[in-house]
C-alpha atoms as a PDB file:
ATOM      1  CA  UNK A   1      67.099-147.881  19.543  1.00  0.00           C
ATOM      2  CA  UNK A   2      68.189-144.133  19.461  1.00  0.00           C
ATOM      3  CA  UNK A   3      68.178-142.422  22.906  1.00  0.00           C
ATOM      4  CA  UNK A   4      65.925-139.574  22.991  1.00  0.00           C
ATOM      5  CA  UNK A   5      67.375-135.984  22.522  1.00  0.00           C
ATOM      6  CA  UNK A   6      66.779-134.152  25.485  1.00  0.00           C
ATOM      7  CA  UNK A   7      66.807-129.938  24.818  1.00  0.00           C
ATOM      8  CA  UNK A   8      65.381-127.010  26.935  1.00  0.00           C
ATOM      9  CA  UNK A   9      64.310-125.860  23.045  1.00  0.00           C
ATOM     10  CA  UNK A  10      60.729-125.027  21.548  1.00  0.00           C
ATOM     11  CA  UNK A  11      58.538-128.273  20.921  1.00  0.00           C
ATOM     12  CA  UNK A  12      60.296-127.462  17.151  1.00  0.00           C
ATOM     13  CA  UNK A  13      63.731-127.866  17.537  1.00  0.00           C
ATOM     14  CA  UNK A  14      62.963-130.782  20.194  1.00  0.00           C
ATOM     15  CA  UNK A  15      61.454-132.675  17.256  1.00  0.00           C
ATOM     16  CA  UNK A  16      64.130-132.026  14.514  1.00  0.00           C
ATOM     17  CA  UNK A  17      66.756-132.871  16.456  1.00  0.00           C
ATOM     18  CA  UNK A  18      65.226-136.010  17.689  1.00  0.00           C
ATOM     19  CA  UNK A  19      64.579-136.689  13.735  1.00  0.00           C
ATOM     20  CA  UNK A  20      67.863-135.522  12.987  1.00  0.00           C
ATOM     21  CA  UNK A  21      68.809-138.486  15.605  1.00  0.00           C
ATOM     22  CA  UNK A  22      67.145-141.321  14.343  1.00  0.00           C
ATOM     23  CA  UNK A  23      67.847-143.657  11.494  1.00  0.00           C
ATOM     24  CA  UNK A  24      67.026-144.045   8.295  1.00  0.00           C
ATOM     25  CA  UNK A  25      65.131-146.970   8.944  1.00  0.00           C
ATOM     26  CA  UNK A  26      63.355-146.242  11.938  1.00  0.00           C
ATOM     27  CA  UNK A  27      61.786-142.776   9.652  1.00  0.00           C
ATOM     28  CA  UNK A  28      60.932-145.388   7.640  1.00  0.00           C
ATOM     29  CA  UNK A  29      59.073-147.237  10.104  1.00  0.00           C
ATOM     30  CA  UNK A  30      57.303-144.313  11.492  1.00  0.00           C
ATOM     31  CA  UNK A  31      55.853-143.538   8.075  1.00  0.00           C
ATOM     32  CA  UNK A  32      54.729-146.972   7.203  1.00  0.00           C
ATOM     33  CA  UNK A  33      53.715-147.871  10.331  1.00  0.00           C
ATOM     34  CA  UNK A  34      51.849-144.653  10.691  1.00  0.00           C
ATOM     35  CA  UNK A  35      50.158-145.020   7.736  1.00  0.00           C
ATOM     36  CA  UNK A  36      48.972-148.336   8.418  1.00  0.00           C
ATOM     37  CA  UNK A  37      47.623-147.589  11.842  1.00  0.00           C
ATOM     38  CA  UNK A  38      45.831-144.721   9.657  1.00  0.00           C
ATOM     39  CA  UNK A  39      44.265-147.325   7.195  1.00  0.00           C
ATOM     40  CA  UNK A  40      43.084-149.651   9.816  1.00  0.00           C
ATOM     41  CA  UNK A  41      41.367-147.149  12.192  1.00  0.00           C
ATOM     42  CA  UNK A  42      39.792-145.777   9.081  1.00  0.00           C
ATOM     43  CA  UNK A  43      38.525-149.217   7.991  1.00  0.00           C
ATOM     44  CA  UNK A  44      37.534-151.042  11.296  1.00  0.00           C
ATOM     45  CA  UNK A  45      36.531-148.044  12.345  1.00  0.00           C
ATOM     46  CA  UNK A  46      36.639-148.763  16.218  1.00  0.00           C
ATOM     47  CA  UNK A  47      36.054-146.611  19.677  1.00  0.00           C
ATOM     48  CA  UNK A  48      37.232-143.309  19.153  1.00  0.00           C
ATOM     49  CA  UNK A  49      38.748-144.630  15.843  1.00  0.00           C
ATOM     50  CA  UNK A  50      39.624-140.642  15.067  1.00  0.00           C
ATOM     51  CA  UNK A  51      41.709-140.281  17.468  1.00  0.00           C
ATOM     52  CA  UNK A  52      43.558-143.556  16.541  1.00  0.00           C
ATOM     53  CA  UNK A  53      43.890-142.339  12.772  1.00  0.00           C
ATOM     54  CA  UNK A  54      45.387-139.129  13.969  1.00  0.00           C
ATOM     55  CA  UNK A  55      47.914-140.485  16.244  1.00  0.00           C
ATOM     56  CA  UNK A  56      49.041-142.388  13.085  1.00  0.00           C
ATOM     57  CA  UNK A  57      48.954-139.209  11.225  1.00  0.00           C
ATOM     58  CA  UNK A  58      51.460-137.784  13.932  1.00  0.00           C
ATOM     59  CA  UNK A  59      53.755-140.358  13.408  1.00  0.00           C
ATOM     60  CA  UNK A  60      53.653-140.082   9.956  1.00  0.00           C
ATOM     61  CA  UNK A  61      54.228-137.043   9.117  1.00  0.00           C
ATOM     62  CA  UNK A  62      57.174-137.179  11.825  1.00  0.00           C
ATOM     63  CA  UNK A  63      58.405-140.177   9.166  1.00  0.00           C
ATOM     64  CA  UNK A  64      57.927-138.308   6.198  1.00  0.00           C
ATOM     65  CA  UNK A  65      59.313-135.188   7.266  1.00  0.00           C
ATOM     66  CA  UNK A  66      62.606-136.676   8.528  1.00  0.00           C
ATOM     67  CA  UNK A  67      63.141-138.457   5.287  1.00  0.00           C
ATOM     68  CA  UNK A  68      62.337-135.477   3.244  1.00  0.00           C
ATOM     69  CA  UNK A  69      64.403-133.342   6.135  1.00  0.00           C
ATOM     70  CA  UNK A  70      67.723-135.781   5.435  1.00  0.00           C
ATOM     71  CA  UNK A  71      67.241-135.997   1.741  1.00  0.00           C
ATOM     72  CA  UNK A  72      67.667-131.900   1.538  1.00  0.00           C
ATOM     73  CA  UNK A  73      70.886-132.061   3.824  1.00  0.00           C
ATOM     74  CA  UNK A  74      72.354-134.244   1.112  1.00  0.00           C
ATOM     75  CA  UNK A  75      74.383-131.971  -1.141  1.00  0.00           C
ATOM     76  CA  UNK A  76      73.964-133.666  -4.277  1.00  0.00           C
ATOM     77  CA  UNK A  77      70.306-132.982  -4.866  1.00  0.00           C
ATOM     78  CA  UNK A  78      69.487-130.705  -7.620  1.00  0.00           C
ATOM     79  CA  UNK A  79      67.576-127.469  -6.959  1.00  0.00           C
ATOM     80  CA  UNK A  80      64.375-128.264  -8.290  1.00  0.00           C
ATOM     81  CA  UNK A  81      64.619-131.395  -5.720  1.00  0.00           C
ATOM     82  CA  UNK A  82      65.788-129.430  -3.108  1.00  0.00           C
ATOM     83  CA  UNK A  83      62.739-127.266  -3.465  1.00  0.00           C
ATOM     84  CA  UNK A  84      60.123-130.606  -3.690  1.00  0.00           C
ATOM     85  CA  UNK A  85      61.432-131.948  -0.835  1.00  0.00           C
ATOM     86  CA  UNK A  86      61.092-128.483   0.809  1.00  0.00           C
ATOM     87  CA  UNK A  87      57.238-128.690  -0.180  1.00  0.00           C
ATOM     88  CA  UNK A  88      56.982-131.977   1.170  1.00  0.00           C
ATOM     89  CA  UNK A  89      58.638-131.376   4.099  1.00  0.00           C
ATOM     90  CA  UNK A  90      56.397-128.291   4.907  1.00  0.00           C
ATOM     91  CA  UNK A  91      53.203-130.141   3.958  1.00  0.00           C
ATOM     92  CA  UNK A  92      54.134-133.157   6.051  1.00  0.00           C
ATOM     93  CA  UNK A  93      54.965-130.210   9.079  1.00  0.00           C
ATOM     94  CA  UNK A  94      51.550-129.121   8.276  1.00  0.00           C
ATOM     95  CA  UNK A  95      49.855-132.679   7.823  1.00  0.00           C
ATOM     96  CA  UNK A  96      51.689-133.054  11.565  1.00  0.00           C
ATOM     97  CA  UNK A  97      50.269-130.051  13.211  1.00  0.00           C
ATOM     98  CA  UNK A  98      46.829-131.076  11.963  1.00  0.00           C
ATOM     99  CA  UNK A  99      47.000-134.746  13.162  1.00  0.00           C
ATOM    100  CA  UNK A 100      48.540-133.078  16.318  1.00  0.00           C
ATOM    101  CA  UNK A 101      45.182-130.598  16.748  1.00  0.00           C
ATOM    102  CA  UNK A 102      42.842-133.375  15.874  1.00  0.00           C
ATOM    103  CA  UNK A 103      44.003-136.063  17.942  1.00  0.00           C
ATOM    104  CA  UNK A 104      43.463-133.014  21.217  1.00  0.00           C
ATOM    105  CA  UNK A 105      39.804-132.067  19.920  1.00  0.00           C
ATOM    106  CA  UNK A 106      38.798-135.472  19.341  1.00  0.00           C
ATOM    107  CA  UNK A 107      40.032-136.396  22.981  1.00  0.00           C
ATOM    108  CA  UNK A 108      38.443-133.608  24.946  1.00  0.00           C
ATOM    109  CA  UNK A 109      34.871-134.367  22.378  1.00  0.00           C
ATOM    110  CA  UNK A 110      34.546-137.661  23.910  1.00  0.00           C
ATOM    111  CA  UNK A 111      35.439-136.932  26.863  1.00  0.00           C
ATOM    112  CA  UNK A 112      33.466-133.577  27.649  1.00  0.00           C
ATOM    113  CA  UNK A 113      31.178-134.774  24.980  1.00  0.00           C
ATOM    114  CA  UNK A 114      29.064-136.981  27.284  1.00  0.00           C
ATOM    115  CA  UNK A 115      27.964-134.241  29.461  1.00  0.00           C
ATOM    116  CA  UNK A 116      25.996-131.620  27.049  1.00  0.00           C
ATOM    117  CA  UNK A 117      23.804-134.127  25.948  1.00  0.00           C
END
């Protein structure tokens, strides 16, 4: 297990170097893993189920951006590579953020949601 990277950084840099720490395997694990937890909140569909599926989208898209984040610091991709794993690593940023903003809405909605009704 990697120790965590500790850094007085934005919440950005605090997440790539923590990436940037881990293992290939363990990115590998946080994608498949994610997307499993994704699949099975979706299907059983349990209490507060969306927040579930959106925590798995968080670690995710913290899987498949690392991968796509080490595969462009390898020198020997080609440039039309290097640019589709830039896409993918911006759309995986982006699939983060939204996991990220959805697992905080669906949190306060059952939890404030209660008292308007």
């Amino acid at each position: 297990m990697n120790a965590v990277v500790m850094t007085d950084e934005d919440f950005p840099t605090f997440l790539r170097l923590n990436v940037r720490a881990s293992s290939e395997p363990s990115l590998w694990l946080a994608l498949i893993s994610g997307l499993a937890a994704m699949a099975v909140a979706s299907v059983t569909q349990p209490f507060a189920w969306p927040v579930f599926a959106s925590v798995g989208g968080c670690v995710a898209s913290f899987g498949a951006w690392g991968i796509a984040d080490r595969a462009l610091l390898d020198e020997t991709n080609a440039r039309i590579t290097a640019r589709a794993l830039g896409i993918v690593r911006t759309l995986s940023a982006l699939a983060g953020a939204a996991a990220g903003a959805m697992v905080m809405l669906t949190t306060l909605r059952i939890a404030i949601g209660t008292w308007f009704t």
